[in-house]
Protein backbone atom coordinates (compact mmCIF):
# COMPACT_ATOMS: atom_id res chain seq x y z
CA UNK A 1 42.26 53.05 -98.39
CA UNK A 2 38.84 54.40 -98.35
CA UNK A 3 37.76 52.29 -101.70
CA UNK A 4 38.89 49.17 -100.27
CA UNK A 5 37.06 49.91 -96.88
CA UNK A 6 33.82 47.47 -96.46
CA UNK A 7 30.32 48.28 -95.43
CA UNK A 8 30.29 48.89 -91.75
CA UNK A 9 33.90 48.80 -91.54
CA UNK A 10 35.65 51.89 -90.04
CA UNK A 11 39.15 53.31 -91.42
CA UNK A 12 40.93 52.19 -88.35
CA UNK A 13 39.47 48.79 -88.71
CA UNK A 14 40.25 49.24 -92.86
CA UNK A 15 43.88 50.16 -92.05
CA UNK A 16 44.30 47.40 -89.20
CA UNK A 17 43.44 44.18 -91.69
CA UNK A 18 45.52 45.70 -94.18
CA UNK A 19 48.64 45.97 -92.14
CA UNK A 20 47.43 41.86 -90.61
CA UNK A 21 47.15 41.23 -94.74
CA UNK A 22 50.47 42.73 -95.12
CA UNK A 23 52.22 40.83 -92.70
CA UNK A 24 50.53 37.61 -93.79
CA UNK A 25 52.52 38.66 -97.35
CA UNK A 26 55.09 38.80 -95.48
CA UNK A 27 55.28 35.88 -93.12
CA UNK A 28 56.64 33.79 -96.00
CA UNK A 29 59.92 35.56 -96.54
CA UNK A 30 62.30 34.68 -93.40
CA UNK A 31 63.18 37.62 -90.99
CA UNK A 32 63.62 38.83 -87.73
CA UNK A 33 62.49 41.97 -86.85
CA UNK A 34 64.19 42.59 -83.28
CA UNK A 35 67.35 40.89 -84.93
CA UNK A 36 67.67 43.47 -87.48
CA UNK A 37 67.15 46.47 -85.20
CA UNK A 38 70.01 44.63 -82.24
CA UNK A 39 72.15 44.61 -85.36
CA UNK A 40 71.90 48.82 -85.71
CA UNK A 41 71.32 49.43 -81.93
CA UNK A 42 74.80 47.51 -81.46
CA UNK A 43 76.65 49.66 -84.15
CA UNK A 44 74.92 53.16 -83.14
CA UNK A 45 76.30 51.81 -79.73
CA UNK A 46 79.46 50.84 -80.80
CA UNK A 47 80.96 53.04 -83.89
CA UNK A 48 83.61 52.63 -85.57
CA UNK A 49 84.87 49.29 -83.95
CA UNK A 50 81.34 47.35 -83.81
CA UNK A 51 80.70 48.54 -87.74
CA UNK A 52 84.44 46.97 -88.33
CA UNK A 53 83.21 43.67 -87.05
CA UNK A 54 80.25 43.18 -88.76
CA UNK A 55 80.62 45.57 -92.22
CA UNK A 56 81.76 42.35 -94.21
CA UNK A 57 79.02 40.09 -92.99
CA UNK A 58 75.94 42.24 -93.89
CA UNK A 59 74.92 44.79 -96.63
CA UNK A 60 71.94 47.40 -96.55
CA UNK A 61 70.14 44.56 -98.78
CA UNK A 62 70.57 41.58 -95.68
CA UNK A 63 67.80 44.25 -94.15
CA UNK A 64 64.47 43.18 -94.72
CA UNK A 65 62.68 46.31 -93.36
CA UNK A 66 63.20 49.57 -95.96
CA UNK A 67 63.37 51.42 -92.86
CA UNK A 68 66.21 49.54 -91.68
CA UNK A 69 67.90 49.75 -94.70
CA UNK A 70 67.98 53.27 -94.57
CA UNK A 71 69.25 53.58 -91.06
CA UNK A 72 72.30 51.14 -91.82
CA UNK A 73 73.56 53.34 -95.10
CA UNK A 74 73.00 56.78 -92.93
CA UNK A 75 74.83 54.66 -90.06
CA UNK A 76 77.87 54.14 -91.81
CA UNK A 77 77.92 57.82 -93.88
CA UNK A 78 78.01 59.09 -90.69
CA UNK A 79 80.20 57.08 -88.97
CA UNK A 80 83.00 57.72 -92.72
CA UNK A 81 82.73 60.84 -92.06
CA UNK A 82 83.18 61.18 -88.00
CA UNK A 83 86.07 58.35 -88.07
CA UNK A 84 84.59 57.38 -84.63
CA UNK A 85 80.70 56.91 -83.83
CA UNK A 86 77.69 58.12 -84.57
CA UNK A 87 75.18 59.26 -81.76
CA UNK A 88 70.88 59.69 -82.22
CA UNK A 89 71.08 63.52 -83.70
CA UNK A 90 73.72 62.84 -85.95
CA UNK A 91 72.04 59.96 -87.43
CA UNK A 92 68.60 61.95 -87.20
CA UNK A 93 70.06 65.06 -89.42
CA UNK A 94 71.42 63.07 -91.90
CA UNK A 95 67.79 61.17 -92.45
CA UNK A 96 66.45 64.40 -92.56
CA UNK A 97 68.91 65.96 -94.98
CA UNK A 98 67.84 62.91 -96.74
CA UNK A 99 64.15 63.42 -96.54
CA UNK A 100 64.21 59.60 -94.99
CA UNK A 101 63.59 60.41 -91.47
CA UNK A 102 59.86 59.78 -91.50
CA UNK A 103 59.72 56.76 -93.31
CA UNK A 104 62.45 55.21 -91.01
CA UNK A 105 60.53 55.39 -88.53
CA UNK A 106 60.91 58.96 -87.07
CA UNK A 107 62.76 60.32 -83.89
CA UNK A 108 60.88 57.98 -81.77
CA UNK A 109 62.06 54.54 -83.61
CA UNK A 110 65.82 56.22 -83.54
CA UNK A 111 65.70 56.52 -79.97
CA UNK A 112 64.20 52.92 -79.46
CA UNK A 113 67.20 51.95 -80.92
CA UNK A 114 69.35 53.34 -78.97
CA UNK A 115 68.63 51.47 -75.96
CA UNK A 116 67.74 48.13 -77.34
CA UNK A 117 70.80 47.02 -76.66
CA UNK A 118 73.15 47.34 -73.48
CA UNK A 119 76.29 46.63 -75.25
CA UNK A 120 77.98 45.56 -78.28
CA UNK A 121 79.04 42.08 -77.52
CA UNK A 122 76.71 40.26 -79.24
CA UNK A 123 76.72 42.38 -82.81
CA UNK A 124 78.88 39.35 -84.93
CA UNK A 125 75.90 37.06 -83.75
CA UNK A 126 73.23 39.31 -85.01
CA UNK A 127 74.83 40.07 -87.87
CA UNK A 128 75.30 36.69 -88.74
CA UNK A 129 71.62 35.94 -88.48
CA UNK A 130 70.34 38.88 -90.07
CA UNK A 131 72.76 37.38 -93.46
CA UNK A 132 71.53 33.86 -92.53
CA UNK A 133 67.96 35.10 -92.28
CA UNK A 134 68.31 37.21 -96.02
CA UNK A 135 69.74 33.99 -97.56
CA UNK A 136 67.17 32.00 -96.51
CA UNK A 137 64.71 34.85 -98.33
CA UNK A 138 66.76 34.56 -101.35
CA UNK A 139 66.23 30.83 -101.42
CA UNK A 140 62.20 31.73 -101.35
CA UNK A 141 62.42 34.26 -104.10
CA UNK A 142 64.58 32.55 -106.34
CA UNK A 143 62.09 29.58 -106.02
CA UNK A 144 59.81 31.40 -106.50
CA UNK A 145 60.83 32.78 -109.99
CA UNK A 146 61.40 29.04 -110.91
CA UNK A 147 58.04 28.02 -110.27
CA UNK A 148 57.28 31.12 -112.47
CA UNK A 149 59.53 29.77 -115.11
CA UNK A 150 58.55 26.26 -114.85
CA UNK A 151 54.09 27.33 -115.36
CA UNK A 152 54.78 29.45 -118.51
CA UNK A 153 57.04 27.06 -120.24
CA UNK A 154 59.18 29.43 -122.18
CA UNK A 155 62.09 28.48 -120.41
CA UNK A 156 64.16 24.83 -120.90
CA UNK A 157 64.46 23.27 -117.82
CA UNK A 158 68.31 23.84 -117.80
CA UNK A 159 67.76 27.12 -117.96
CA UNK A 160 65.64 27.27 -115.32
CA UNK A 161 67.99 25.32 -112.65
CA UNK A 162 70.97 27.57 -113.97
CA UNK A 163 69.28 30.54 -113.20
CA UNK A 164 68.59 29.65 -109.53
CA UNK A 165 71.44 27.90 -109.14
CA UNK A 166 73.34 31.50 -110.05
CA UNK A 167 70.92 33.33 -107.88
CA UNK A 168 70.91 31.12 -105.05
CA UNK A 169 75.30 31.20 -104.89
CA UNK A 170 75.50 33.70 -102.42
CA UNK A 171 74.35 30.42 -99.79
CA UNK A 172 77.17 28.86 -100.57
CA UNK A 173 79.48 30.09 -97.05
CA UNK A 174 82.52 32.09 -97.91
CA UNK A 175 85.98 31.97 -96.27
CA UNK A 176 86.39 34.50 -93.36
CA UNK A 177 89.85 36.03 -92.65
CA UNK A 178 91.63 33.87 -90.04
CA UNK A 179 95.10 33.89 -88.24
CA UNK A 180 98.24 32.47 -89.53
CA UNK A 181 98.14 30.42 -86.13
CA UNK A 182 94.47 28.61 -87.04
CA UNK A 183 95.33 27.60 -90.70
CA UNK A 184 97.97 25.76 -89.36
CA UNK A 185 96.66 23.91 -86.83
CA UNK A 186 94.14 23.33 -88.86
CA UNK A 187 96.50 21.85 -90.93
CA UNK A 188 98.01 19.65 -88.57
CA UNK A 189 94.48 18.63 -87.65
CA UNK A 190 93.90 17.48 -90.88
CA UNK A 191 97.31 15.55 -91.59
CA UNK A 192 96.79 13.88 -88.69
CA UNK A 193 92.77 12.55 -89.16
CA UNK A 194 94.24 11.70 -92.86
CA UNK A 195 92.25 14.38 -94.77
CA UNK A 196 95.13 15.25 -97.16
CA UNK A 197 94.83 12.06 -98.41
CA UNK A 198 93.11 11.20 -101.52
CA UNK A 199 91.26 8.63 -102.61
CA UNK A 200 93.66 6.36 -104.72
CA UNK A 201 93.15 6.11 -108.13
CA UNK A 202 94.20 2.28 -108.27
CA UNK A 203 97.45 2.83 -109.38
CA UNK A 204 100.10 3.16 -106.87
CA UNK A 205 102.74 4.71 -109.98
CA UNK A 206 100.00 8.03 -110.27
CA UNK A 207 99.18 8.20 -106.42
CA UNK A 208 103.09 8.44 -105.68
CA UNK A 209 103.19 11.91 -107.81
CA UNK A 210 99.76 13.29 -107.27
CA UNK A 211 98.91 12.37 -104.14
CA UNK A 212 95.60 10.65 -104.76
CA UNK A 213 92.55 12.48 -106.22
CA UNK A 214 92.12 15.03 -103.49
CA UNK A 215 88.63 17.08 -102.79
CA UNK A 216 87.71 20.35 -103.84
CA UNK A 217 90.66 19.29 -107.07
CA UNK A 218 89.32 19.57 -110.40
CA UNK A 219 91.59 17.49 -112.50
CA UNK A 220 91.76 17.20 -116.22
CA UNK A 221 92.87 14.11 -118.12
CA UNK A 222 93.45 14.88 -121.79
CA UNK A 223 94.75 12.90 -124.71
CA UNK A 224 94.22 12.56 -128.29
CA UNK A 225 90.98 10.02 -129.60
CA UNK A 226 91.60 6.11 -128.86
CA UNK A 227 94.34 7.20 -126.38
CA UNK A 228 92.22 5.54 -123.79
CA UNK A 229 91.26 8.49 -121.36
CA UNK A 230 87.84 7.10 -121.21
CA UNK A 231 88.93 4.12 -119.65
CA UNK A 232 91.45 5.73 -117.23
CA UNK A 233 88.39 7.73 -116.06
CA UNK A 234 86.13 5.35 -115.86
CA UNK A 235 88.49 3.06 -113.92
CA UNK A 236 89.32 6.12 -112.03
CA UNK A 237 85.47 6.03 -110.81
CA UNK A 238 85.55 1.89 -110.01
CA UNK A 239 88.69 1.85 -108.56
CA UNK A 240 87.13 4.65 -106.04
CA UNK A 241 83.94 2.84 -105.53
CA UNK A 242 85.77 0.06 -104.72
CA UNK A 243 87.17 1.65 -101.49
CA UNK A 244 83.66 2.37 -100.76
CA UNK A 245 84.14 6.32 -101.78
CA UNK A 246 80.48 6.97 -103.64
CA UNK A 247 81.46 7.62 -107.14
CA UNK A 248 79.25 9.13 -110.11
CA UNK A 249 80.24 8.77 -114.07
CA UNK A 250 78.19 11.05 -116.35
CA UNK A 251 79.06 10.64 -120.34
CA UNK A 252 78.02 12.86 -122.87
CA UNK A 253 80.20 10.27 -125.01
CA UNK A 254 78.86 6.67 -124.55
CA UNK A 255 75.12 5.32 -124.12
CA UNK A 256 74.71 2.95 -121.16
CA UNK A 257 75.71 -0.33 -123.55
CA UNK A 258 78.48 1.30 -124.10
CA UNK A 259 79.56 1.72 -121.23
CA UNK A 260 78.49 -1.45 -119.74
CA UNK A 261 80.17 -3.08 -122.43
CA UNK A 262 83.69 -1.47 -120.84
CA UNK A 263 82.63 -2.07 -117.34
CA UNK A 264 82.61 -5.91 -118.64
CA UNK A 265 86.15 -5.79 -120.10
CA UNK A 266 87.64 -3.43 -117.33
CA UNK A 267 86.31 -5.56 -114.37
CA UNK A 268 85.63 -9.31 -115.22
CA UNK A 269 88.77 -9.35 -117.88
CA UNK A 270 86.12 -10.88 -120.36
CA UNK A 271 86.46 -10.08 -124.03
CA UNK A 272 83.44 -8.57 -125.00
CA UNK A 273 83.41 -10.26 -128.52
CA UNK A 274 82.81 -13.76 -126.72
CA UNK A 275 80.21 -11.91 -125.51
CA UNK A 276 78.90 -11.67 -128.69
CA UNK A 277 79.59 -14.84 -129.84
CA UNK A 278 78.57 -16.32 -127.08
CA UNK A 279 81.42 -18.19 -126.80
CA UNK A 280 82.07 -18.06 -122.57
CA UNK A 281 84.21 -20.44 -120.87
CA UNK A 282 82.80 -21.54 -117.10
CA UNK A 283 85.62 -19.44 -115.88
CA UNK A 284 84.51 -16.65 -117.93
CA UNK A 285 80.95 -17.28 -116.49
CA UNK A 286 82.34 -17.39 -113.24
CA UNK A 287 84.37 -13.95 -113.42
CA UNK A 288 81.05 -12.34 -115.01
CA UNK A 289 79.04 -13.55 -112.13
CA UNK A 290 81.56 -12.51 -109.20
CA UNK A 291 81.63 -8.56 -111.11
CA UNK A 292 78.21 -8.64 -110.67
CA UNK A 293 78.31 -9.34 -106.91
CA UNK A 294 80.57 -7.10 -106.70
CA UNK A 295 78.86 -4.14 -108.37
CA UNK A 296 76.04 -5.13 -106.29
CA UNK A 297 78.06 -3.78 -103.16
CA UNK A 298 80.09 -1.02 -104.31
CA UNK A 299 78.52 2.96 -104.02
CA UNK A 300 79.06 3.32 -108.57
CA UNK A 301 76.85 5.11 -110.30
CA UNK A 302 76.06 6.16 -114.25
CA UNK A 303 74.13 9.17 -116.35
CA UNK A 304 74.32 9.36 -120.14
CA UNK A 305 71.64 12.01 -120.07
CA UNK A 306 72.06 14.83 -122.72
CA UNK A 307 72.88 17.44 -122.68
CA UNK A 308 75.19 17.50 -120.04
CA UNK A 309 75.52 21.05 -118.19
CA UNK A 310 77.34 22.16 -115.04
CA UNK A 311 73.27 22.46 -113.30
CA UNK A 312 72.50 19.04 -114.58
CA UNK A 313 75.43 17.74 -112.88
CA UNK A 314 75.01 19.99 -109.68
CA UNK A 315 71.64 18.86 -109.43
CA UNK A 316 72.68 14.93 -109.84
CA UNK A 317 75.83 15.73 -107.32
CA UNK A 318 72.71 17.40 -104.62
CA UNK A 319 71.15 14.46 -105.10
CA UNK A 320 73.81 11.92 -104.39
CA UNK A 321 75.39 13.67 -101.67
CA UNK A 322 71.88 14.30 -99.41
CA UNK A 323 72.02 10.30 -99.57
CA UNK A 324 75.57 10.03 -98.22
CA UNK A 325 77.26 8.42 -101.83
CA UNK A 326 79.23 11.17 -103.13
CA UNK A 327 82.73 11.18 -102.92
CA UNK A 328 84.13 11.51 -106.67
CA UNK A 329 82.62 12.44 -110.14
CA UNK A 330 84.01 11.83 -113.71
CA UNK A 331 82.86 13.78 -116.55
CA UNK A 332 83.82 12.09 -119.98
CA UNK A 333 84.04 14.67 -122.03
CA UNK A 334 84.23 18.45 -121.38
CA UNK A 335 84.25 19.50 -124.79
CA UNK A 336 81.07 17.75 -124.98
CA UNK A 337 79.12 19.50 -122.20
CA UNK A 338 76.56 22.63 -122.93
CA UNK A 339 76.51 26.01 -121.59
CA UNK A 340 72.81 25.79 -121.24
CA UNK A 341 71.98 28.91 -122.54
CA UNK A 342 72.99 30.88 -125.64
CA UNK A 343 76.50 30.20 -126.83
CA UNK A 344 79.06 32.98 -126.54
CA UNK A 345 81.56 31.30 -128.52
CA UNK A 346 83.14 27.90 -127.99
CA UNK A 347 86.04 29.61 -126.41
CA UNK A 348 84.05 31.15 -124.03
CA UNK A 349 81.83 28.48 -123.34
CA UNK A 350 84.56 25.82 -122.19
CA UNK A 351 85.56 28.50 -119.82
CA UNK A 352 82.30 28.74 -118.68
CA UNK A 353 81.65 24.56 -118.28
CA UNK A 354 85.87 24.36 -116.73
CA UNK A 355 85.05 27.18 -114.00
CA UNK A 356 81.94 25.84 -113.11
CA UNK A 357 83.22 22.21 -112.70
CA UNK A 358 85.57 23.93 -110.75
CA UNK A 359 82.85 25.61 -108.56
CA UNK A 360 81.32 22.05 -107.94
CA UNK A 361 84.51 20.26 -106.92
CA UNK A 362 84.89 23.01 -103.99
CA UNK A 363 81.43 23.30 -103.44
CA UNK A 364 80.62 19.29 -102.27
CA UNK A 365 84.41 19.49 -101.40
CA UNK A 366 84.98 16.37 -103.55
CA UNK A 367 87.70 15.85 -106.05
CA UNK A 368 86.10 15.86 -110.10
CA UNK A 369 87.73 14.48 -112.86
CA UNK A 370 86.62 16.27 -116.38
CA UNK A 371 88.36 13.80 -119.43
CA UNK A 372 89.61 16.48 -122.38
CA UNK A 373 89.83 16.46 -126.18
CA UNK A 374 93.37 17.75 -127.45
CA UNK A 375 94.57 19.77 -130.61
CA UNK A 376 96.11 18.09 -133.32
CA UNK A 377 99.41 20.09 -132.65
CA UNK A 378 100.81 16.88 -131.01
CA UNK A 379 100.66 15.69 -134.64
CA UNK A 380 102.97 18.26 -135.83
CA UNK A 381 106.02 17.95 -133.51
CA UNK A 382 108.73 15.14 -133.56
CA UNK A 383 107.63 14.98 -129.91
CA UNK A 384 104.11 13.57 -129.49
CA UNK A 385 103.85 13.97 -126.37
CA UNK A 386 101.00 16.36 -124.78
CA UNK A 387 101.68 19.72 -123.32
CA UNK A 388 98.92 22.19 -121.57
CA UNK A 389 98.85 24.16 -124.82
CA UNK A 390 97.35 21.24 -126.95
CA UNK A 391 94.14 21.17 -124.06
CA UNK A 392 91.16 22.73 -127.06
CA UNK A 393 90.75 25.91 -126.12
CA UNK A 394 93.27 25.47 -123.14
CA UNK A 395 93.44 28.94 -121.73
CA UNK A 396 90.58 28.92 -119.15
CA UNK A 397 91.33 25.15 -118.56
CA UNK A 398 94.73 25.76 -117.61
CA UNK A 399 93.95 28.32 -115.03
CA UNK A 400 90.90 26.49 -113.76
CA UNK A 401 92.46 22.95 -113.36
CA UNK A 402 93.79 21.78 -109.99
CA UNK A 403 95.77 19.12 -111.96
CA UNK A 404 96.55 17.86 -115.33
CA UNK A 405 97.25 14.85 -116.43
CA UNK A 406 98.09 13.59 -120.24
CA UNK A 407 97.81 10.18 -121.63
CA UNK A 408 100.41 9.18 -124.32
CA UNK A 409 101.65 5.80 -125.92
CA UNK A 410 103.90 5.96 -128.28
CA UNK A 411 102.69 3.52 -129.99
CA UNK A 412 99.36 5.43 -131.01
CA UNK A 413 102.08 7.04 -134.01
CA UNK A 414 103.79 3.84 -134.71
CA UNK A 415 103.93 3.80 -138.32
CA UNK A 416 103.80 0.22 -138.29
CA UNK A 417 100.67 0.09 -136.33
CA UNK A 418 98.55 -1.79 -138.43
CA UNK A 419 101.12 -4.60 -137.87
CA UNK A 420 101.03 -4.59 -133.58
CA UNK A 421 99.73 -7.42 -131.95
CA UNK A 422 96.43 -5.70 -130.89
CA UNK A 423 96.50 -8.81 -128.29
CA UNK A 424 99.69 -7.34 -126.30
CA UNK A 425 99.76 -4.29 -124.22
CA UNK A 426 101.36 -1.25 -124.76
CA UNK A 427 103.43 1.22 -122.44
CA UNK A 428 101.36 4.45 -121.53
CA UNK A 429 103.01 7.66 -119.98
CA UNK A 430 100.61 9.18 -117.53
CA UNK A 431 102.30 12.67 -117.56
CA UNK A 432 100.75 15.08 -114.86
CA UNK A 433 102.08 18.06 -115.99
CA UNK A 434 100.23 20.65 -113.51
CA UNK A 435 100.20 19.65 -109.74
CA UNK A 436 98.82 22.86 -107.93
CA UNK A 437 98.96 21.18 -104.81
CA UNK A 438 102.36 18.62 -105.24
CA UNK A 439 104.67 17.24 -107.77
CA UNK A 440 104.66 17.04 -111.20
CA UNK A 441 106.14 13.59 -113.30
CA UNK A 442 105.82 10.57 -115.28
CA UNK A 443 104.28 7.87 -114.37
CA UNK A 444 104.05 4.27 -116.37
CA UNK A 445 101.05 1.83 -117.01
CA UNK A 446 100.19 -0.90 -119.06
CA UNK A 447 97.43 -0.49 -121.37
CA UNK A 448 95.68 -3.84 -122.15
CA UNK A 449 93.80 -3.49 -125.47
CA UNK A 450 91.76 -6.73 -125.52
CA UNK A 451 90.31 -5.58 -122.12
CA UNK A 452 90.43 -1.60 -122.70
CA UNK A 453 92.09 -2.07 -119.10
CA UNK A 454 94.75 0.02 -117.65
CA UNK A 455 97.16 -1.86 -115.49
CA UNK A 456 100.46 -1.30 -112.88
């Protein structure tokens, strides 16, 4: 100290604005002093039954002091080892064995603690701030790394919003153990205000075997190219919307004229190549006009931005659901999406992207629909029709997904196909082959070509 102490200044007065600078350093990072030392003065109190109610909700690193820290891991050697409690000398020889004693805070600090608190009832609650209060810090740091990140501009900005959205998941709440009794009425609870209820796809044939698209789910729709998942997921999102559920479609696939080209054709039942000719009836002028009025009113919303990631698509989910307008997202296609980062292998990766899709549907607790590419296996059997094994690298997919759901019309391997009236529809099999949650079938829809429009 005695370099940094000023003219006229003494060492006490040197050491004193230290210790002030110090704690200004500090004041930043989110903690509670008095909370922190409850916490231990409630388990030195307490033993073995107050550190069995509050072990799982706090680590030595939830401490911000060192000092406390150090007096939680000797705390709970000491109470291993007794089976019962641990009283001021115990916990003082085993600092000192340690060589810790002093830097804890010495005999003196030990004994404050053991009368800070008159009893034990209130250790859950201080636990559960001293974890809320370390979260909170962990927010700050992580932050703080990013602005790092962001100034020296050696890191993408995908990167950057993976990296503290990985450091920040320990926010995210986690389930605590709870009786048999409570998950049942809060079962009950649910049936009855209608949360097991999805939102309806639109098509009362799919809703009768899955059950709607219900939240937390993360369901994948596969099928072979031209099959039409696209459209199924994109109607999936409108048909949503349209119950006023907040709905979000990101494609890696199609540009916005794309895609506004198939809203055209799914909702107004306009063919888009009057559109081009600009050849539109005054009912077909009408229809355009009333979609628009529509759309105008209904919670839908679009990204084509690329590269698609599981933190680009957190960060636009965030920002959707802080507004209210989040209740469903599509994702057309997952074999599309990027890892972000360096690639492990493709195999890998789409693990990677399914289990983090995954982690999204459960964390805004809303269903999320992720379209899928399939093998060409299907090509090689007399029966075209999908199984889970022809998802692209399907193990991690299978495992990850809530539901799946396959698109097939057998007349995609018509050999006469050239000759089908591309003006009629064709049958499609919807075939939800996983059902985590409920039953697994068949169900039958129309698929209009001229209109690219799914239909009962």
């Amino acid at each position: 100290m005695s370099d940094d102490i000023r003219p006229g200044e003494s060492t006490a007065d040197a050491v004193a604005r230290y210790q002030r600078a110090k704690k200004s350093d500090d004041a930043h990072y989110p903690y509670d002093e008095i909370m922190e030392a409850s916490l231990l003065g409630a388990v030195l109190l307490g033993g073995r039954k107050t550190l069995d109610r509050v072990e799982f909700i706090v680590t030595e690193q939830d401490f911000f002091r060192g000092a406390h820290q150090g007096i939680w891991t000797s705390l709970k050697e000491v109470i291993a080892e007794t089976g019962a409690g641990c009283d001021i000398v115990l916990l003082r020889d085993r600092l000192v064995n340690k060589n810790q004693l002093d830097v804890c805070g010495g005999l003196a600090y030990l004994m404050q603690l053991g009368e800070i608190v008159p009893s034990t009832s209130n250790a859950d609650w201080y636990a559960k701030n001293v974890k809320k209060l370390a979260q909170r810090r962990n927010i700050v740091v992580q932050a703080e790394y990013a602005m790092v990140q962001a100034q020296r501009g050696n890191t993408t900005p995908d990167e950057i919003c993976l990296t503290f959205a990985q450091g920040t998941d320990n926010v995210v709440p986690t389930n605590t153990v709870q009786s048999g009794s409570d998950v049942f009425r809060l079962g009950l609870e649910n049936i009855k205000a209608g949360k097991r209820k999805g939102i309806n796809t639109g098509f009362s044939g799919i809703d009768s075997v899955v059950g709607g698209l219900r939240n937390g789910e993360l369901i994948i729709l596969g099928g072979r190219p031209s099959m039409g998942k696209s459209s199924l997921g994109l109607q999936y999102a409108i048909n949503s919307a349209l119950q006023g559920k907040g709905s979000l479609f990101i494609s890696a696939e199609m540009s916005m004229d794309m895609i506004s080209q198939r809203m055209i054709q799914i909702m107004s039942g306009v063919d888009s190549k009057n559109i081009y000719e600009s050849y539109l009836s005054e009912q077909e002028r009408q229809r355009l006009k009333d979609t628009q009025n529509t759309l105008d009113n209904i919670p839908l919303f679009f990204s084509t931005e690329t590269p698609v990631t599981v933190s680009s698509i957190r960060a636009k989910a965030r920002e959707l659901q802080r507004d209210g307008k989040l209740n469903l997202i599509v994702v057309d296609y997952l074999q599309m999406m990027d890892t972000g980062k360096s690639t492990e292998g493709r195999t890998r990766d789409i693990g990677i992207i399914s289990r983090g899709l995954k982690n999204i549907a459960k964390e805004f607790d809303i269903p999320l629909v992720a379209l899928s590419s399939l093998s060409r296996a299907t090509e090689q059997r007399n029966d075209k029709r999908p199984i889970m094994s022809d998802l692209r690298e399907s193990g991690d997919i299978e495992s990850d997904a809530d539901v799946i759901q396959f698109l097939y019309r057998p007349e995609y391997y018509d050999s006469d196909r050239q000759e089908i009236d591309q003006n009629l529809p064709s049958e499609c099999e919807v075939i939800t082959a996983k059902n985590r949650n409920g039953t697994i079938g068949v169900s039958i829809l129309e698929f209009n070509k001229r209109f690219a429009r799914f239909e009962e």
